[in-house]
Protein backbone atom coordinates (compact mmCIF):
# COMPACT_ATOMS: atom_id res chain seq x y z
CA UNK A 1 86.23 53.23 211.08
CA UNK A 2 84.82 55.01 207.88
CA UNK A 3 82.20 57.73 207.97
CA UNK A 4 79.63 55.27 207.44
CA UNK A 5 81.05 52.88 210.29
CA UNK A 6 80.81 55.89 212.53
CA UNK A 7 77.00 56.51 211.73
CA UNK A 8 76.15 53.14 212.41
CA UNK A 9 78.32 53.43 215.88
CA UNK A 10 76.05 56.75 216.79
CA UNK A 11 73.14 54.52 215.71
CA UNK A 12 74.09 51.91 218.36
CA UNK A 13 75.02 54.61 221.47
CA UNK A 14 71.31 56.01 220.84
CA UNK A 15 69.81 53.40 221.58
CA UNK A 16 72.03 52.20 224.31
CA UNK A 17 71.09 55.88 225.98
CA UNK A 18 67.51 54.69 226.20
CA UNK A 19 66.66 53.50 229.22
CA UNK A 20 63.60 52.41 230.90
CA UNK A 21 62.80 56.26 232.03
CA UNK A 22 63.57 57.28 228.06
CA UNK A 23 61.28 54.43 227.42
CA UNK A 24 58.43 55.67 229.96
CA UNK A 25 58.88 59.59 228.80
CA UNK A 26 59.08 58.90 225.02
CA UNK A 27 55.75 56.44 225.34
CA UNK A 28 54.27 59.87 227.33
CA UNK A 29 55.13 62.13 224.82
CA UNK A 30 53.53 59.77 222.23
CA UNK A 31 50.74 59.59 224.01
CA UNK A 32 50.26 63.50 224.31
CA UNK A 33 51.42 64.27 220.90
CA UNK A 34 54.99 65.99 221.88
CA UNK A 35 57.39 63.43 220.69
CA UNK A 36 60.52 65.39 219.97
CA UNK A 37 62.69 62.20 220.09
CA UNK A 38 64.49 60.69 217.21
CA UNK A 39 67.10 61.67 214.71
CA UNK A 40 68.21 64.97 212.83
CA UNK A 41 70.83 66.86 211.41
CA UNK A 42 71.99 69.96 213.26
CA UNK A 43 71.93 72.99 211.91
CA UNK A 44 74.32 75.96 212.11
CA UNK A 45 72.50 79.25 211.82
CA UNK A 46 75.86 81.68 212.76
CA UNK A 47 76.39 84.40 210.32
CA UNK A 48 79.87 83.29 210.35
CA UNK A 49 80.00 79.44 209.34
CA UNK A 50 80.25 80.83 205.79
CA UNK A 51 84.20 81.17 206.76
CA UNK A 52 84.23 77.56 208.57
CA UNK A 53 86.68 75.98 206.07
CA UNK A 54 87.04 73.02 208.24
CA UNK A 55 83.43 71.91 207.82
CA UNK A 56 81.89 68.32 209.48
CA UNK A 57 81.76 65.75 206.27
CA UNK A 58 78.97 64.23 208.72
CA UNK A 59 76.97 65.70 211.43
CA UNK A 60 73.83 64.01 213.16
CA UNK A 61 72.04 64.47 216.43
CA UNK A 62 69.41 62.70 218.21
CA UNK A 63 66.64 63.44 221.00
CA UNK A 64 66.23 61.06 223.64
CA UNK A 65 62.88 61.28 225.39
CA UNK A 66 63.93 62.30 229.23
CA UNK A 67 61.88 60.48 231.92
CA UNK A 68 61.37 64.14 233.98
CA UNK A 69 58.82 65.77 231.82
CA UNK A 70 59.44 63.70 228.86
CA UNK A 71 55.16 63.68 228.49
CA UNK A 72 56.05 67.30 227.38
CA UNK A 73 58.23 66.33 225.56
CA UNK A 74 61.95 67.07 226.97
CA UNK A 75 64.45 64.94 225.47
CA UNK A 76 68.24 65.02 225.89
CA UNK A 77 70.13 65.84 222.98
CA UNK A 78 73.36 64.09 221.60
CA UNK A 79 75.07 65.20 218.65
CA UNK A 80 78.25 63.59 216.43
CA UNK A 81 80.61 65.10 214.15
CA UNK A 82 82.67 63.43 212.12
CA UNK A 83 85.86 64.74 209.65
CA UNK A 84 87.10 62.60 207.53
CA UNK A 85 91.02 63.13 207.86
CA UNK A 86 92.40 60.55 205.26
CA UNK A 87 93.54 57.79 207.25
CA UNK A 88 91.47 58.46 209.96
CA UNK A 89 88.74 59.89 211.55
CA UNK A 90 88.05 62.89 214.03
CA UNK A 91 84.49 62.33 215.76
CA UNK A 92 83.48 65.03 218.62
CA UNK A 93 80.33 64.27 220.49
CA UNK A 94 78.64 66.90 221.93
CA UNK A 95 75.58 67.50 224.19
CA UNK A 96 73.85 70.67 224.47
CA UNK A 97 72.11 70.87 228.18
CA UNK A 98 70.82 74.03 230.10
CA UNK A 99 71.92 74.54 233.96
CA UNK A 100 70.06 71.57 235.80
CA UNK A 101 70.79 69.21 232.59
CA UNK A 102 74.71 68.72 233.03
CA UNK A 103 74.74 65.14 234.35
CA UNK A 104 71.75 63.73 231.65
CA UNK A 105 74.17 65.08 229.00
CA UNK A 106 77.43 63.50 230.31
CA UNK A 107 75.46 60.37 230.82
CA UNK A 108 74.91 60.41 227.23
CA UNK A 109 77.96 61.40 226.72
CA UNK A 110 79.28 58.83 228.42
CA UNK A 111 76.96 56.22 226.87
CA UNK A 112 78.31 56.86 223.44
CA UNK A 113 81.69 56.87 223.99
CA UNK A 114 81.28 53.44 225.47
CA UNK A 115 79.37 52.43 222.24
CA UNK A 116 82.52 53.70 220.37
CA UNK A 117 85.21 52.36 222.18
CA UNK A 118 83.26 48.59 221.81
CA UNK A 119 83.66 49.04 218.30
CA UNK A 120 86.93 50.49 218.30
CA UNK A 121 89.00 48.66 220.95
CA UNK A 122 91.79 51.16 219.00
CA UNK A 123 89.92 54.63 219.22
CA UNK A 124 92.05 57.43 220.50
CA UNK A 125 89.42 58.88 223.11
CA UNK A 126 90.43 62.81 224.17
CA UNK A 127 88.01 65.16 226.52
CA UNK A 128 88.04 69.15 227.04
């Protein structure tokens, strides 16, 4: 898949990761003016990623409106990065979650790599 393909993929797994309770919290946070859901790129504020010489050639994330609280606006958060290695490409998904949020962020997680390996029957799928 090209950079592009894998955009579109990341496209797909955010809106497979909204469920009915994404659904319910998102139309809350609408409702009270705290929508925090929806696309971004991520940003990396270290004083070091000057020396990164191994930089993303694509990096996206998206909030997904949580059902708990989402009228306040708490979303889950699901980010992709993608290096473009010649003939092929390295993507690493990553969730950022605080101490009760572990299983919403493998969920997601879990709900993107799905997405992926439907559109790559072929993907090479590694976990740390």
């Amino acid at each position: 898949m090209s950079v592009k393909d894998c955009a579109a993929v990341f496209q797909e797994a955010a809106a497979a990761a909204r469920g009915f309770g994404a659904a319910l919290g998102g139309f809350a946070a609408r409702v009270n003016r705290k929508d925090n859901s929806g696309f971004f790129t991520p940003t990396d504020n270290s004083p070091f990623s000057s020396l990164d010489d191994d930089k993303p050639a694509f990096a996206v994330g998206v909030g997904i409106p949580k059902f708990n609280a989402g009228a306040q606006g708490n979303v889950g958060t699901l980010h992709m990065y993608v290096w473009d290695r010649g003939d092929f490409r390295e993507v690493q998904l990553f969730s950022p979650h605080g101490l009760g949020g572990g299983m919403h962020s493998a969920k997601l997680i879990r709900k993107a790599i799905d997405t992926f390996r439907a559109a790559d029957q072929s993907a090479k799928i590694t976990s740390d």
